[in-house]
Protein backbone atom coordinates (compact mmCIF):
# COMPACT_ATOMS: atom_id res chain seq x y z
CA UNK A 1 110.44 65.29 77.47
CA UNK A 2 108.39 64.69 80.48
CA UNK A 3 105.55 67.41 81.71
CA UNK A 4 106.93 69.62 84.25
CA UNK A 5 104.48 69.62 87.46
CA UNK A 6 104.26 72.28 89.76
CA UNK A 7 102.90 72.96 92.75
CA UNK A 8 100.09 75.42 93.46
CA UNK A 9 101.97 77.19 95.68
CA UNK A 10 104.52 77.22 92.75
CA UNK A 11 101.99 78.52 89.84
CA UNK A 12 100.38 80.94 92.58
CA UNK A 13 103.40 82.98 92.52
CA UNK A 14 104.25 82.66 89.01
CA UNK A 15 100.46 83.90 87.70
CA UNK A 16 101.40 86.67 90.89
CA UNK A 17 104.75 87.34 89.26
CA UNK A 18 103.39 87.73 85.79
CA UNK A 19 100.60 90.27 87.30
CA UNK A 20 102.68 92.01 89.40
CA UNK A 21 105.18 92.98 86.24
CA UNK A 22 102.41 94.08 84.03
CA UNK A 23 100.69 96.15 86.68
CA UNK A 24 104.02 97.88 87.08
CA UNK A 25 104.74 98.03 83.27
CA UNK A 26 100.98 99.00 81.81
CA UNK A 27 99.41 100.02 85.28
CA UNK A 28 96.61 98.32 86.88
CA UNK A 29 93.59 99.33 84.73
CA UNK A 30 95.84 98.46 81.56
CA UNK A 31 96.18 94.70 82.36
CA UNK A 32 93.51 92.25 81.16
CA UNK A 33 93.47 88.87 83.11
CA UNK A 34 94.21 87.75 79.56
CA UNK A 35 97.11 89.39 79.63
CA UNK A 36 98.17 87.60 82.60
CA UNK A 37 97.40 84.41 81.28
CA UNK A 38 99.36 85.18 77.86
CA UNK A 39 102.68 86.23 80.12
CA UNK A 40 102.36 83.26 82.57
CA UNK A 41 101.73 80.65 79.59
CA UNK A 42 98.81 79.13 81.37
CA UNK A 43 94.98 78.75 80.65
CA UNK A 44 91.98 79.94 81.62
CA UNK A 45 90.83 77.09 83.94
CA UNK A 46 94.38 77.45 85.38
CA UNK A 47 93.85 80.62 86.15
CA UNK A 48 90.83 80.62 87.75
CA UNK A 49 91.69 77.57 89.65
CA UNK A 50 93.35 79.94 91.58
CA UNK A 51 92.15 83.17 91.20
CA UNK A 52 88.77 84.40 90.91
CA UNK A 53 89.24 87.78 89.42
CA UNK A 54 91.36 90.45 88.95
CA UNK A 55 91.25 92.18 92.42
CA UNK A 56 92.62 89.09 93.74
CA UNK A 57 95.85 89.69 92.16
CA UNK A 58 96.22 92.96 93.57
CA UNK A 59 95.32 91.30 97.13
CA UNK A 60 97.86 88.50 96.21
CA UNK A 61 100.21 91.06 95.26
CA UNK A 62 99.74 92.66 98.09
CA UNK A 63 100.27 90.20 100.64
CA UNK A 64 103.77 89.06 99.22
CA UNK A 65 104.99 93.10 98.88
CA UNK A 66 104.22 92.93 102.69
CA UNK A 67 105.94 89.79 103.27
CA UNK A 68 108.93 90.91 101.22
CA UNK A 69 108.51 94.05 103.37
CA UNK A 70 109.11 92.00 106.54
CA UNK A 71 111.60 89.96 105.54
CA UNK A 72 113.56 93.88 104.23
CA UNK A 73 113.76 94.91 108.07
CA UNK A 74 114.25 91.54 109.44
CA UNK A 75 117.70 92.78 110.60
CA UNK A 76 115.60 95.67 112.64
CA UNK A 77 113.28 92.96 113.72
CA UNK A 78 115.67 90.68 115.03
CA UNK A 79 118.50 92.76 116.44
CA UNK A 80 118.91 91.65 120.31
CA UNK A 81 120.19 95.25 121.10
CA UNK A 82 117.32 97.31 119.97
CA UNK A 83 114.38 98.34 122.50
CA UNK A 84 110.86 98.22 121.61
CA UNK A 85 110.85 102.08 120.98
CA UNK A 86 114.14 101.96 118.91
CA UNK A 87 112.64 99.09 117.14
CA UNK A 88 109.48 100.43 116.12
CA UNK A 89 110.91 103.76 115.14
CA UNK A 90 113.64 101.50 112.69
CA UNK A 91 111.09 99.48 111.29
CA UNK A 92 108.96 102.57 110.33
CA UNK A 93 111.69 104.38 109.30
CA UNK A 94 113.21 101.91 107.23
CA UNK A 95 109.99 101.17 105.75
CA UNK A 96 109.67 104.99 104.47
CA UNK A 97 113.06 104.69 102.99
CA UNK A 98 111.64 101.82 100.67
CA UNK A 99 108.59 103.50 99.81
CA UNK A 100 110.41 106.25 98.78
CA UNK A 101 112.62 104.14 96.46
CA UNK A 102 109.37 102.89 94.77
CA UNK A 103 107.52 105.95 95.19
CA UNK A 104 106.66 106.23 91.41
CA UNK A 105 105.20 102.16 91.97
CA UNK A 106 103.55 103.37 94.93
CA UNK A 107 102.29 106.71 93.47
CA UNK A 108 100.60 104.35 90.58
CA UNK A 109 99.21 102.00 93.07
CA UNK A 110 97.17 104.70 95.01
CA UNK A 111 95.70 106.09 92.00
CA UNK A 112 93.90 102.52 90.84
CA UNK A 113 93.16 102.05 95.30
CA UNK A 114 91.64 105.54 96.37
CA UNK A 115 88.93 105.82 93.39
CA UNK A 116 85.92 105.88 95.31
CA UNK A 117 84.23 103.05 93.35
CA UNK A 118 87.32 100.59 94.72
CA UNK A 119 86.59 101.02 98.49
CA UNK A 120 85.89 97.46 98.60
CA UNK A 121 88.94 96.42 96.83
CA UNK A 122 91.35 99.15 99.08
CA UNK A 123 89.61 97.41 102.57
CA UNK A 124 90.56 93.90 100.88
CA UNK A 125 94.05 94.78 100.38
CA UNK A 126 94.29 96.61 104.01
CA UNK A 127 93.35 92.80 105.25
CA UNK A 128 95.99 91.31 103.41
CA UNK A 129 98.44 93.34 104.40
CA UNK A 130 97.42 93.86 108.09
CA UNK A 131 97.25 89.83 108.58
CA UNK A 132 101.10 89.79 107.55
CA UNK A 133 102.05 92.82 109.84
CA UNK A 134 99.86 92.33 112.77
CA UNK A 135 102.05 89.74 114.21
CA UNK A 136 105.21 91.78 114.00
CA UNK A 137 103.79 94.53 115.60
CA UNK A 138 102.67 92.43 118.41
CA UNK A 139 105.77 90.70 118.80
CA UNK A 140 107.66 94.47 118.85
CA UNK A 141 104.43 95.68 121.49
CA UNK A 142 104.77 92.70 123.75
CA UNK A 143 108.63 93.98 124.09
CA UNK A 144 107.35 97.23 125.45
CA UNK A 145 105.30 95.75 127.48
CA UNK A 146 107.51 93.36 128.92
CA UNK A 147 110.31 96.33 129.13
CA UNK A 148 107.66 98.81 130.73
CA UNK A 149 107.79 101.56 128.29
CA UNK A 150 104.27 100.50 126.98
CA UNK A 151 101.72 100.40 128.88
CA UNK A 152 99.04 98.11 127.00
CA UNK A 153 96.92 95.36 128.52
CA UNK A 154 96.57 93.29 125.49
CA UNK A 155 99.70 93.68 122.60
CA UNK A 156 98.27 92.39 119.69
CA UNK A 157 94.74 94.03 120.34
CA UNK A 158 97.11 97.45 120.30
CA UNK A 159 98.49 96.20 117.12
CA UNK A 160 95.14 95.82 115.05
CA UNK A 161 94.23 99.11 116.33
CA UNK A 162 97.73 100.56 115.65
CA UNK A 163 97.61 99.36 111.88
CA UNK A 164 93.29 99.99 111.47
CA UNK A 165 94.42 103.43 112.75
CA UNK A 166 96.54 103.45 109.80
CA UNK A 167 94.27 102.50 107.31
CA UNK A 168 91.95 105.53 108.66
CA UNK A 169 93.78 108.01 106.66
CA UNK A 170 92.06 106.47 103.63
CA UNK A 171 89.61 109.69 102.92
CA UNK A 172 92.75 112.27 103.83
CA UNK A 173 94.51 110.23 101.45
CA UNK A 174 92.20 110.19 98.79
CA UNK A 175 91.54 113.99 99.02
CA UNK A 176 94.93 114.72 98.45
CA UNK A 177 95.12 112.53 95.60
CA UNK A 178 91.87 114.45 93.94
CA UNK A 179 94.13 117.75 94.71
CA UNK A 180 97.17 116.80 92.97
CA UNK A 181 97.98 119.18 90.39
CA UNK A 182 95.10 122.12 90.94
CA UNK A 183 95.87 125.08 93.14
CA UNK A 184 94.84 123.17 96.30
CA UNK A 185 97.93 120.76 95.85
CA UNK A 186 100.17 122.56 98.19
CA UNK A 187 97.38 122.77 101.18
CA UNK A 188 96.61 119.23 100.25
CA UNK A 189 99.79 117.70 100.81
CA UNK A 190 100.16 119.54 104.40
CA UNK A 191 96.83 118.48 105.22
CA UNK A 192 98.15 115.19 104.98
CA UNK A 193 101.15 115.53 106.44
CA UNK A 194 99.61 117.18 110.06
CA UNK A 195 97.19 114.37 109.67
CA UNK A 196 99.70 112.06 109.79
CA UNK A 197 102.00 113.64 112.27
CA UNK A 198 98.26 113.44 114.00
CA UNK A 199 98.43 109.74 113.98
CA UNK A 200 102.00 109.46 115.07
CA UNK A 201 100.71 111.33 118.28
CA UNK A 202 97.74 109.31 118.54
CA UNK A 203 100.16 105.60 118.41
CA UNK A 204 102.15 107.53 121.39
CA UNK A 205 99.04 107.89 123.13
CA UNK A 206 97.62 104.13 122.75
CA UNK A 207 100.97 103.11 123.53
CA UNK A 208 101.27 105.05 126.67
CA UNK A 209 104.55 107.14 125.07
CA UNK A 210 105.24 110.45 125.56
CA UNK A 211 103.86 112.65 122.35
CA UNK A 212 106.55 112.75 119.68
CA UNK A 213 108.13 109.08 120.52
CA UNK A 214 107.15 107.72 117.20
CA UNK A 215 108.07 109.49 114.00
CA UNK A 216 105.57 108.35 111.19
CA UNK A 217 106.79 111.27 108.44
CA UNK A 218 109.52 113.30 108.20
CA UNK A 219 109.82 116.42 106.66
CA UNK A 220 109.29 115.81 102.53
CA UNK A 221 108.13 112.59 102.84
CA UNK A 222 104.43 112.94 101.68
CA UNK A 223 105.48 115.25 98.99
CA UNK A 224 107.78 112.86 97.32
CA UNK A 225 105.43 109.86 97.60
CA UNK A 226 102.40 111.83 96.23
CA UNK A 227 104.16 113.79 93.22
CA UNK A 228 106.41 110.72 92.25
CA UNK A 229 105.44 109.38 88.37
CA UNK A 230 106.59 106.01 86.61
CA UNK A 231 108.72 106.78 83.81
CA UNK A 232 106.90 106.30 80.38
């Protein structure tokens, strides 16, 4: 039977698919690149022909969740009836609605990302995530532009500060994390959540909108994500 060849686009995502299930089934810390290379069926030099370590399948990872993200909201994205505004505010609030469904995937994620000895590796998976979105925020900012309601001179400079902004809240973040299940918990998690209604006041601001036009959380929101668990 003849050898089946595939591409290296094509074994990218299956060693990315084999990671990406064991990081979800043993957690991150749990999985051994051997491990990956015993569920994928491949070898060592295969492996590392693509990847160079472990961090880079959580940056791979990353970067496809992100796409997949996208391509979730492409209806929002795409609709010819929507206005910048209302199009921002669906894509933000549809995106809460699916990290809510995978909040326990999530939860697990930010414990491994907001250790303080895995800055590095939480500032390499911002990049890959903020190369896939930057582009669809500019596209959704140059609408607002072109429809007057925003009032920026350059739309995808607004974006990279609109998602950098984002990836500010690391330390608040982090905090909250460290205050999960102590007596600071409760303050914790509405730290967090005036920081982030913070931000959302901040975006209106950059984007020349009246405070309150963007919702980033809604009531609950942070307290779901951060107390969610993965079964077993």
């Amino acid at each position: 039977m003849p050898r089946i060849v595939k591409s290296a686009d094509d074994r990218r995502n299956e060693i990315l698919d084999g990671a990406q299930a064991l990081f979800f089934e043993r957690g991150y810390e749990r999985t051994t690149v051997n491990d990956v290379i015993a569920r994928v069926g491949i070898s060592k030099g295969g492996f590392y022909h693509h990847f160079t370590a472990k961090e880079d399948l959580l940056e791979g990872i990353t970067a496809r969740l992100a796409q997949d993200a996208v391509a979730r909201v492409r209806d929002i994205l795409d609709d010819p009836g929507l206005s910048a505004l209302e199009r921002l505010n669906g894509f933000m609030a549809r995106s809460r609605s699916m990290k809510l469904a995978d909040a326990p995937k999530f939860r697990a994620a930010f414990d491994v990302v907001f250790r303080p000895e895995n800055l590095l590796l939480y500032h390499r998976i911002n990049a890959a995530s903020i190369a896939v979105m930057r582009p669809v925020l500019t596209r959704i900012i140059a609408q607002g532009k072109a429809e007057g309601a925003f009032t920026v001179p350059d739309p995808e400079a607004a974006a990279e500060i609109l998602l950098h902004l984002n990836a500010s809240t690391h330390d608040a973040v982090a905090r909250t994390i460290d205050a999960m299940g102590t007596a600071g918990e409760d303050a914790a998690i509405a730290a967090l959540d005036q920081r982030f209604q913070f931000q959302g006041i901040a975006m209106d601001r950059i984007l020349g909108l009246p405070d309150g036009s963007l919702t980033i959380v809604e009531p609950g929101f942070t307290r779901a994500v951060m107390t969610a668990r993965q079964a077993g």
